[in-house]
PDB file of N, CA and C in Angstrom:
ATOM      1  N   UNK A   1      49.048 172.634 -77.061  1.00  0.00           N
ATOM      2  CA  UNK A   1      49.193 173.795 -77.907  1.00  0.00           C
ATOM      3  C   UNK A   1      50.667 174.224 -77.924  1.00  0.00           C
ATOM      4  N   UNK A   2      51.349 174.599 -79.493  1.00  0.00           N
ATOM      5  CA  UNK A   2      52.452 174.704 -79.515  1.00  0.00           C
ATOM      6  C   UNK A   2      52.641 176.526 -79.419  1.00  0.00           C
ATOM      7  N   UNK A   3      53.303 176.995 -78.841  1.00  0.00           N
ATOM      8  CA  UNK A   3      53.648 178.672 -79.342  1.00  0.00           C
ATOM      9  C   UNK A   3      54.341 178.685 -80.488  1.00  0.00           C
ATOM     10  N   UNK A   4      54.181 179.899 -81.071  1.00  0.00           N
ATOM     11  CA  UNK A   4      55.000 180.595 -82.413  1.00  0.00           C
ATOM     12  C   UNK A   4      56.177 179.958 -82.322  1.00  0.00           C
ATOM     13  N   UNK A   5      57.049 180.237 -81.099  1.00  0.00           N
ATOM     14  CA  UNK A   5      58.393 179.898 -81.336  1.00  0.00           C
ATOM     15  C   UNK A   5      58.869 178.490 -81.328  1.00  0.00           C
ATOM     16  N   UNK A   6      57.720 177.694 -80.548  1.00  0.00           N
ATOM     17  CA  UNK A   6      58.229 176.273 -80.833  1.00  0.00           C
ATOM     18  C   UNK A   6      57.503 175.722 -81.806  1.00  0.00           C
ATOM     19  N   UNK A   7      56.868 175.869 -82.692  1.00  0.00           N
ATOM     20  CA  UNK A   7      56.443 175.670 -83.765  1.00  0.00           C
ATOM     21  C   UNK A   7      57.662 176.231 -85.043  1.00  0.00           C
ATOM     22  N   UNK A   8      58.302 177.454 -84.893  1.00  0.00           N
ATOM     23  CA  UNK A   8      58.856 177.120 -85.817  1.00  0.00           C
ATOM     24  C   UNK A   8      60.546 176.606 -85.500  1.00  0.00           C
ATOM     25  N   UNK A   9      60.617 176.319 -84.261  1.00  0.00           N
ATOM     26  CA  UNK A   9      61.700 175.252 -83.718  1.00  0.00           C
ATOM     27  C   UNK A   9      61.426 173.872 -84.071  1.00  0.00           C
ATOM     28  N   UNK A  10      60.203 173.637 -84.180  1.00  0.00           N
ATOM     29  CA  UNK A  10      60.092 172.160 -84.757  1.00  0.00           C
ATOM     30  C   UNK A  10      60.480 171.957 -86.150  1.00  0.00           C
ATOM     31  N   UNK A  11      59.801 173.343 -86.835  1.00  0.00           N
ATOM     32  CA  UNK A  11      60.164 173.293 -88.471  1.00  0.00           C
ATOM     33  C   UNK A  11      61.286 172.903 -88.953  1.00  0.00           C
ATOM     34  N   UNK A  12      62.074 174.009 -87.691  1.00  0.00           N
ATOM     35  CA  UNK A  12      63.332 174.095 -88.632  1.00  0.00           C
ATOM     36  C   UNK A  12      64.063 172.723 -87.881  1.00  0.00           C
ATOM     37  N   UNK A  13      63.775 172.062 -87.136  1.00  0.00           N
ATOM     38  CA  UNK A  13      64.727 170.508 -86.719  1.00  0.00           C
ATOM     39  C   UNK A  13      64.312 169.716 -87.607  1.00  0.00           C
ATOM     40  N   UNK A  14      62.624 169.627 -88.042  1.00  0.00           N
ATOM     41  CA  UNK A  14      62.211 168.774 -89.184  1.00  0.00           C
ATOM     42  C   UNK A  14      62.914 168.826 -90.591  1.00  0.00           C
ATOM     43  N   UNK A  15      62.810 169.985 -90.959  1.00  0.00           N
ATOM     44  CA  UNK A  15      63.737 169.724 -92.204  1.00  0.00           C
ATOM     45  C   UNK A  15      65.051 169.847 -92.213  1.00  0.00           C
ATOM     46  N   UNK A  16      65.820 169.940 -91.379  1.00  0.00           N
ATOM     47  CA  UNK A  16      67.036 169.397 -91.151  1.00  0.00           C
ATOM     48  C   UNK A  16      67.279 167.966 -91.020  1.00  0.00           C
ATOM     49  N   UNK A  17      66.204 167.429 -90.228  1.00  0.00           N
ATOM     50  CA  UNK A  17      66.336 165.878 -90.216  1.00  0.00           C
ATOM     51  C   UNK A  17      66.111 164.992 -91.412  1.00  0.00           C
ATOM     52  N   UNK A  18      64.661 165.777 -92.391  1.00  0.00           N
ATOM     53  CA  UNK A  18      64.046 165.622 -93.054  1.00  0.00           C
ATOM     54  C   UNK A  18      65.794 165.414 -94.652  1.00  0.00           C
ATOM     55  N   UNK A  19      66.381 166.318 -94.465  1.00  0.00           N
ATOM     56  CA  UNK A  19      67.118 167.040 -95.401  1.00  0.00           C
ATOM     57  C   UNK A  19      68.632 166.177 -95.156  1.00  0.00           C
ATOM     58  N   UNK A  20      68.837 165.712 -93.675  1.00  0.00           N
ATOM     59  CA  UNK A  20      69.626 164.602 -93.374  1.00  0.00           C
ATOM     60  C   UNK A  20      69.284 163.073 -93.523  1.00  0.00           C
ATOM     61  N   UNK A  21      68.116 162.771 -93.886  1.00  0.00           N
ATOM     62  CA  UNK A  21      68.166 161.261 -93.753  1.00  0.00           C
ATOM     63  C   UNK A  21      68.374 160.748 -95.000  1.00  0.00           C
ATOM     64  N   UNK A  22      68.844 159.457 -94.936  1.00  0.00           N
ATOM     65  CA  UNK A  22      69.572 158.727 -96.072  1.00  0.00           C
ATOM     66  C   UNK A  22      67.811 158.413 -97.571  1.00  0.00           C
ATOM     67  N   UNK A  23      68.449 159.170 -98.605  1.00  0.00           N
ATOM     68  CA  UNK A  23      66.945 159.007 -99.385  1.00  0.00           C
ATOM     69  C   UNK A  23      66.880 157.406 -99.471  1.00  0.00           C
ATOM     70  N   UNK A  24      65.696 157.303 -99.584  1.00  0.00           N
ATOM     71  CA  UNK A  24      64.695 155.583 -99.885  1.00  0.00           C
ATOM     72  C   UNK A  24      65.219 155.278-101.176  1.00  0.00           C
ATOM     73  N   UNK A  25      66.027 154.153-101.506  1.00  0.00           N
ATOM     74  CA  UNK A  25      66.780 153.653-102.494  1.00  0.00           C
ATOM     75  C   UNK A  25      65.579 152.655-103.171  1.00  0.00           C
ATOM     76  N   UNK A  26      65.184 153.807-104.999  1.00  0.00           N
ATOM     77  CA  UNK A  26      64.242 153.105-105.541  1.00  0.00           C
ATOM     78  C   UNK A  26      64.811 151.586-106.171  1.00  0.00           C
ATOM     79  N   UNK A  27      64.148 150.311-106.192  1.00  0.00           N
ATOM     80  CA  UNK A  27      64.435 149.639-106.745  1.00  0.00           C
ATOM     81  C   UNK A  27      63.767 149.014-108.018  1.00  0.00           C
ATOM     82  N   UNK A  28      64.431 149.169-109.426  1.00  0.00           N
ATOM     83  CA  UNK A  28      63.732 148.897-110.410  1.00  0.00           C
ATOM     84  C   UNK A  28      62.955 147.883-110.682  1.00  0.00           C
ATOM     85  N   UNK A  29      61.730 147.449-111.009  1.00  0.00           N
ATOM     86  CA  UNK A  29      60.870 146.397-110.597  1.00  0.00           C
ATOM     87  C   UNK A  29      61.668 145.076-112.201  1.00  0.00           C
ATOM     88  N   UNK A  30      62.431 146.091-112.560  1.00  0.00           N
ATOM     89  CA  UNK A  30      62.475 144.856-114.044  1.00  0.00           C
ATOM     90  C   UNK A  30      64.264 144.922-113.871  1.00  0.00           C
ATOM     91  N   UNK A  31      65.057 145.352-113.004  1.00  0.00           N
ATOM     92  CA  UNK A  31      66.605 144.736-112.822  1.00  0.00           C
ATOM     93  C   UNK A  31      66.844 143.433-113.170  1.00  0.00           C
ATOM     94  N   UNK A  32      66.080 142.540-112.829  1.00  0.00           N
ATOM     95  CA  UNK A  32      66.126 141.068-112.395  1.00  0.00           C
ATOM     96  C   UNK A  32      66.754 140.810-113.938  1.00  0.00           C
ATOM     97  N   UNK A  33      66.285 141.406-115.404  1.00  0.00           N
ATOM     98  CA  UNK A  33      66.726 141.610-116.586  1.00  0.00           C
ATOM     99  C   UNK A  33      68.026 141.581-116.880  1.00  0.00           C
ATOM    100  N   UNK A  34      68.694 142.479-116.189  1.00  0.00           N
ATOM    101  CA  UNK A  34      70.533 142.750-116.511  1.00  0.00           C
ATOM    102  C   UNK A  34      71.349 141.212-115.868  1.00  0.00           C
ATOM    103  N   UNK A  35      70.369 140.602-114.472  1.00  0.00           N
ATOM    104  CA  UNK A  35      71.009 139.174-114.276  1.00  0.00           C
ATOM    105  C   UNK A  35      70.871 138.300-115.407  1.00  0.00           C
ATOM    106  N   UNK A  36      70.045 138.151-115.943  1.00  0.00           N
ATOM    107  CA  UNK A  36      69.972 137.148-117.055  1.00  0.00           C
ATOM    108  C   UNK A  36      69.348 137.977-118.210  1.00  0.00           C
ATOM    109  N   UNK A  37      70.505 137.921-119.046  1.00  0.00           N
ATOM    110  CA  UNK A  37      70.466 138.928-120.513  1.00  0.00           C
ATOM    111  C   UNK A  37      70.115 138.271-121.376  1.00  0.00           C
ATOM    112  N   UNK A  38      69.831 136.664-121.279  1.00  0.00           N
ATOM    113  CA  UNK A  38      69.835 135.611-122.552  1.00  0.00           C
ATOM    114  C   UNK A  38      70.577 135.583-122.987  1.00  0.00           C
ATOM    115  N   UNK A  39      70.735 135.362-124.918  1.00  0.00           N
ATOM    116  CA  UNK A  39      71.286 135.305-125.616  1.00  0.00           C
ATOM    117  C   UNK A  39      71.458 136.284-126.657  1.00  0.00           C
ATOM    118  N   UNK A  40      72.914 136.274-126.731  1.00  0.00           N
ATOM    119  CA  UNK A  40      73.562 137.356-128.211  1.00  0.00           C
ATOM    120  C   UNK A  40      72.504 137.095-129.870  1.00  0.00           C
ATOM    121  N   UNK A  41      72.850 137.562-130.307  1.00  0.00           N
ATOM    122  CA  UNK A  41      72.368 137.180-131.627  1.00  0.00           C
ATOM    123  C   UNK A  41      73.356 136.282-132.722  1.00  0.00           C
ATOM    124  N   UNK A  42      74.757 136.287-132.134  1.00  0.00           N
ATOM    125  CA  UNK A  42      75.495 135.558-132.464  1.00  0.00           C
ATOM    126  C   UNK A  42      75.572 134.024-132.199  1.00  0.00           C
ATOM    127  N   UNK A  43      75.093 134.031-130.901  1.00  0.00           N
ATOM    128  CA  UNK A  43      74.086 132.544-130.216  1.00  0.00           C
ATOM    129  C   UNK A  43      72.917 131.950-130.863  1.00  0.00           C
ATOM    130  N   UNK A  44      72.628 133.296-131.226  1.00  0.00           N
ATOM    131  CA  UNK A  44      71.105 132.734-131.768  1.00  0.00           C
ATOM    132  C   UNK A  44      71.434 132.248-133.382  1.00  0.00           C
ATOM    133  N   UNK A  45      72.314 133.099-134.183  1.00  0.00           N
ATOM    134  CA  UNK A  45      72.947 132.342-135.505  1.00  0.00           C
ATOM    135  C   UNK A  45      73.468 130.817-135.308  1.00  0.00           C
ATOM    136  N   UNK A  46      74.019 130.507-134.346  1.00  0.00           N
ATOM    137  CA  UNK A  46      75.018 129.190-133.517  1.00  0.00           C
ATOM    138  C   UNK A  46      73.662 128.627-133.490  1.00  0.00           C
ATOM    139  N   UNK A  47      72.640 128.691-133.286  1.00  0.00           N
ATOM    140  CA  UNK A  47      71.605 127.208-132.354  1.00  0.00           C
ATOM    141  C   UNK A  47      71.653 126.302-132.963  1.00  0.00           C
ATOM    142  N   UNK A  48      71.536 126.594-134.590  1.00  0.00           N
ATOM    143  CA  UNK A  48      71.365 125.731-135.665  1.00  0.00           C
ATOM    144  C   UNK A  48      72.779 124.285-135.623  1.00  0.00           C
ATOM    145  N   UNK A  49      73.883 124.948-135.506  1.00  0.00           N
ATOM    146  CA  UNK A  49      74.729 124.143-135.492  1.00  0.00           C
ATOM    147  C   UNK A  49      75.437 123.557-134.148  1.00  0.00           C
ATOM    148  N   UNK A  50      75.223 123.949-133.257  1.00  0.00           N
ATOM    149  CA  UNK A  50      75.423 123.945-131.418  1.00  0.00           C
ATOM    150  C   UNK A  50      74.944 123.155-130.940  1.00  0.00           C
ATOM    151  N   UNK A  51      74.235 121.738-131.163  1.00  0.00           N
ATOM    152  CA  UNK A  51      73.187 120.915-130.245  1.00  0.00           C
ATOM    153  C   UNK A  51      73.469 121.426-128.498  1.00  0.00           C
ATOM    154  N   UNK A  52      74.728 121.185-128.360  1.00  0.00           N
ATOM    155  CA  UNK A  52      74.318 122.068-126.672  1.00  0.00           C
ATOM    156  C   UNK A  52      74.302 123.226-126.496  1.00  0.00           C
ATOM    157  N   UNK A  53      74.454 124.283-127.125  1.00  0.00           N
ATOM    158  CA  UNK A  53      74.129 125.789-127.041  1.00  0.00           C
ATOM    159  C   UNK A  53      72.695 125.504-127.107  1.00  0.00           C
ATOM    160  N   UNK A  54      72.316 124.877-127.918  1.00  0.00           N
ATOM    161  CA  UNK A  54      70.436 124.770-128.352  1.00  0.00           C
ATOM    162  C   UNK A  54      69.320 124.282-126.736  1.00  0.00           C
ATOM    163  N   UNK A  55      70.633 123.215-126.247  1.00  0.00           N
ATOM    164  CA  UNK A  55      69.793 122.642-125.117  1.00  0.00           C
ATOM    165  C   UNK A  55      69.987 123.546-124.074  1.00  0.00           C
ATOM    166  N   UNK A  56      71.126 124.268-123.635  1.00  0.00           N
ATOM    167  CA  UNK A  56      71.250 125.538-123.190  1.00  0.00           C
ATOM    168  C   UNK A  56      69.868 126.634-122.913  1.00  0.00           C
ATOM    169  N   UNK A  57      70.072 126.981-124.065  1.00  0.00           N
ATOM    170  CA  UNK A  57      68.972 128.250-124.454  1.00  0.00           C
ATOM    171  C   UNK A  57      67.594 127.427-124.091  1.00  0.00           C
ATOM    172  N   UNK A  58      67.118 126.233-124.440  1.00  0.00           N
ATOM    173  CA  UNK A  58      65.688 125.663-124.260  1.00  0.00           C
ATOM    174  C   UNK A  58      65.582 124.997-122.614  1.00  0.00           C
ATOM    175  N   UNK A  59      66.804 125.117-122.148  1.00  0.00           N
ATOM    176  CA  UNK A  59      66.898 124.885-120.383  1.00  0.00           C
ATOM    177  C   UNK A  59      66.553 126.190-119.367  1.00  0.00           C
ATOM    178  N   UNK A  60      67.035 127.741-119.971  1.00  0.00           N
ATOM    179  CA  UNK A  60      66.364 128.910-119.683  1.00  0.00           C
ATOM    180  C   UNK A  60      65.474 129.393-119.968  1.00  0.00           C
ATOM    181  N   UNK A  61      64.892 129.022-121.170  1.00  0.00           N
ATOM    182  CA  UNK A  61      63.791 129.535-121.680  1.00  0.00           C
ATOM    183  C   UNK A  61      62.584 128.809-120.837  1.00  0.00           C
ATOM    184  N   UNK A  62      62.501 127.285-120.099  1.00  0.00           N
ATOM    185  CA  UNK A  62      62.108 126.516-119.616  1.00  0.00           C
ATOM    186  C   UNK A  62      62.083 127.116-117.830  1.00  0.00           C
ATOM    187  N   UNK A  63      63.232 127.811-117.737  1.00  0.00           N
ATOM    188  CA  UNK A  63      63.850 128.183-116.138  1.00  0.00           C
ATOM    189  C   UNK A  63      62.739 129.542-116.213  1.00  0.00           C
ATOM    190  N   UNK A  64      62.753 130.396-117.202  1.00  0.00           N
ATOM    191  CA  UNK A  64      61.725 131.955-117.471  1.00  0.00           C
ATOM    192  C   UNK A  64      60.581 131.573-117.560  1.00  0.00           C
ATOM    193  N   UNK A  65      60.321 130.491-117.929  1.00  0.00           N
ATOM    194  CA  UNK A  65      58.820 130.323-118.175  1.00  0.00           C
ATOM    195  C   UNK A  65      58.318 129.410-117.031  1.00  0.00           C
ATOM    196  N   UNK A  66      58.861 128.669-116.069  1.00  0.00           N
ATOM    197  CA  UNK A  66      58.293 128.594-115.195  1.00  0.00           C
ATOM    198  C   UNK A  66      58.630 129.127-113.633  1.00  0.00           C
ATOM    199  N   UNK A  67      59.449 130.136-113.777  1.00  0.00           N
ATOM    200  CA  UNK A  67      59.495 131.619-112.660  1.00  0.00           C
ATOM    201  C   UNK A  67      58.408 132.524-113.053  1.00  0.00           C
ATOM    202  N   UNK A  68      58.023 132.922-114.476  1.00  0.00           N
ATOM    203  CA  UNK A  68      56.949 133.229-114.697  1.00  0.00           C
ATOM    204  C   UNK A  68      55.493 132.930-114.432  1.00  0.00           C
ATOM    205  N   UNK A  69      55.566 131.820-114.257  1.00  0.00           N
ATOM    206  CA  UNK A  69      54.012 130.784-114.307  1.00  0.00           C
ATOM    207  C   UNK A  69      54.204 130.875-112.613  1.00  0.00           C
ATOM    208  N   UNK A  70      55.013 130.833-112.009  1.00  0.00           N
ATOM    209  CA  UNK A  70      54.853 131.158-110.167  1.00  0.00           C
ATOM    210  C   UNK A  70      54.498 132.408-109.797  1.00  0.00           C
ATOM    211  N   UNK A  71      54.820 133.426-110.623  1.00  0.00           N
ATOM    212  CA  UNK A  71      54.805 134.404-110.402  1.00  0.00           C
ATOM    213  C   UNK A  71      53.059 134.744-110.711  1.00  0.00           C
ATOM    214  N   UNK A  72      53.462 134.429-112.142  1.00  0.00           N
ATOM    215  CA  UNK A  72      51.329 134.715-112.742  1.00  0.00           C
ATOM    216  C   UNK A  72      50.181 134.327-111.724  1.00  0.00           C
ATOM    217  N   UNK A  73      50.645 132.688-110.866  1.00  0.00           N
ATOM    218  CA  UNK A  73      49.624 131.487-110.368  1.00  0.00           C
ATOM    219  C   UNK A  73      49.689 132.783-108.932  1.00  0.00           C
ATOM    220  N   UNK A  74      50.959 132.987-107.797  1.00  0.00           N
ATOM    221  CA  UNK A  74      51.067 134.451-107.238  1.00  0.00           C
ATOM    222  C   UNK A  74      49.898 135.084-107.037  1.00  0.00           C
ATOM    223  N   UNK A  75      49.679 135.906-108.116  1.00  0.00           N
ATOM    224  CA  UNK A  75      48.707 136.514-108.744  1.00  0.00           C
ATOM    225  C   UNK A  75      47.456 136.783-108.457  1.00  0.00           C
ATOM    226  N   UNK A  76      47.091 135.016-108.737  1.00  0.00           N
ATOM    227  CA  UNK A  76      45.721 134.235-109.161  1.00  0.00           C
ATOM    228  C   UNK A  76      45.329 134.446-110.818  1.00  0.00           C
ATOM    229  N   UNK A  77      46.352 134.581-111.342  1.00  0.00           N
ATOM    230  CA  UNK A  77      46.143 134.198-113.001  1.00  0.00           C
ATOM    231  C   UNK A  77      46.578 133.629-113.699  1.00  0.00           C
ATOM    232  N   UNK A  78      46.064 132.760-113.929  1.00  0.00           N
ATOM    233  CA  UNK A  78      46.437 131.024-114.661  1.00  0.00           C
ATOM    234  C   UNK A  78      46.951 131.526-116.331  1.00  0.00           C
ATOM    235  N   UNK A  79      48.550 131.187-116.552  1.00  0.00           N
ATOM    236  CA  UNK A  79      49.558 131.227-117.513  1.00  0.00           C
ATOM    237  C   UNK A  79      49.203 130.595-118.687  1.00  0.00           C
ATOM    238  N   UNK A  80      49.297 131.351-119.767  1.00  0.00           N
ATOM    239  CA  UNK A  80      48.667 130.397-121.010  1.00  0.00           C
ATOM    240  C   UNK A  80      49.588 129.038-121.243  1.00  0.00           C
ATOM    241  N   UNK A  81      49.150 128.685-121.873  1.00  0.00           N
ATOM    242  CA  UNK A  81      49.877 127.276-122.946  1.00  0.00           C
ATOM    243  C   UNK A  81      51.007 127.876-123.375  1.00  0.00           C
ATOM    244  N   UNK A  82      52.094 126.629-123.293  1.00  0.00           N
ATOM    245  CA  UNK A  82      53.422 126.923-123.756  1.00  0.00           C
ATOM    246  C   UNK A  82      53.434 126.156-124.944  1.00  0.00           C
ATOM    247  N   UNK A  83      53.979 126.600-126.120  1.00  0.00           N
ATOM    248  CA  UNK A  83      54.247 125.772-127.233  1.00  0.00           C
ATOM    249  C   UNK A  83      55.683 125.891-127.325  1.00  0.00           C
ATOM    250  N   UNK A  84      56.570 124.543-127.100  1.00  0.00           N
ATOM    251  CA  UNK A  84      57.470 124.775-127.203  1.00  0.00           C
ATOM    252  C   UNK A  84      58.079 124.670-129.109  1.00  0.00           C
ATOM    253  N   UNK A  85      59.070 124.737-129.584  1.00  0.00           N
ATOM    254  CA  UNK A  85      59.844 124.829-131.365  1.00  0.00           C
ATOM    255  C   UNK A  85      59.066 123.082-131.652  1.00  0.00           C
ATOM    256  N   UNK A  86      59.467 122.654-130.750  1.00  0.00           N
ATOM    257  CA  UNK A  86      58.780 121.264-131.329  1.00  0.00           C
ATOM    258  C   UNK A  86      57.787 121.085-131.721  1.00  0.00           C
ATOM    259  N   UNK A  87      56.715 121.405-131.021  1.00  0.00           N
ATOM    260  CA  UNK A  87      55.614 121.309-131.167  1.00  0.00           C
ATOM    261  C   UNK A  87      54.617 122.024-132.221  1.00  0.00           C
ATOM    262  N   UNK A  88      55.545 123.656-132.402  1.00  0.00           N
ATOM    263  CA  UNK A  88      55.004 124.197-133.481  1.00  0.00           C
ATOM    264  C   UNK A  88      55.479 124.056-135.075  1.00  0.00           C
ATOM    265  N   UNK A  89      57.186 122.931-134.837  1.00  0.00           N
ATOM    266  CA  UNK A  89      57.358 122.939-135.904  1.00  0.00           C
ATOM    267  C   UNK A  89      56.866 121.077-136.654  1.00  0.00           C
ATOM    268  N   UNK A  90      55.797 120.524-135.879  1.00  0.00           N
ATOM    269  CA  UNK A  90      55.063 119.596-136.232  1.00  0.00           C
ATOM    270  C   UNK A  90      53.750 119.356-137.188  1.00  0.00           C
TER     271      UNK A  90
END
């Protein structure tokens, strides 16, 4: 059993400590975004004429989609079908 006075001696050390400790640094669950921004739209005008800008962009898009599919399988939820430009433009 605490008395009056050390009860509110605890208070007041608690929120002092409470009021001193370093806050919990939130981390945004979607940052990972600003590391890899893709491509400009000025890139994306270029694919047409760029054969390696093109293989570029279809080497990340390949790198996202299967960090994704580890992440989904993770989970336990199986990643749909990928259609890659080829395939849909057949």
């Amino acid at each position: 059993m605490f008395t009056d006075a050390e009860v509110k001696s605890l208070n007041i050390q608690f929120h002092k400590w409470h009021k001193d400790k370093p806050a919990k640094e939130v981390q945004d669950p979607l940052e990972y975004l600003d590391q890899d921004p893709g491509i400009t739209v000025e890139q994306m005008l270029e694919l047409p004429k760029n054969p390696q800008l093109r293989a570029e962009v279809l080497q990340h898009r390949l790198e996202r989609q299967r960090r994704l599919d580890e992440r989904m399988r993770a989970c336990g939820v199986l990643p749909q079908p990928i259609y890659l430009d080829d395939e849909v433009d057949a």
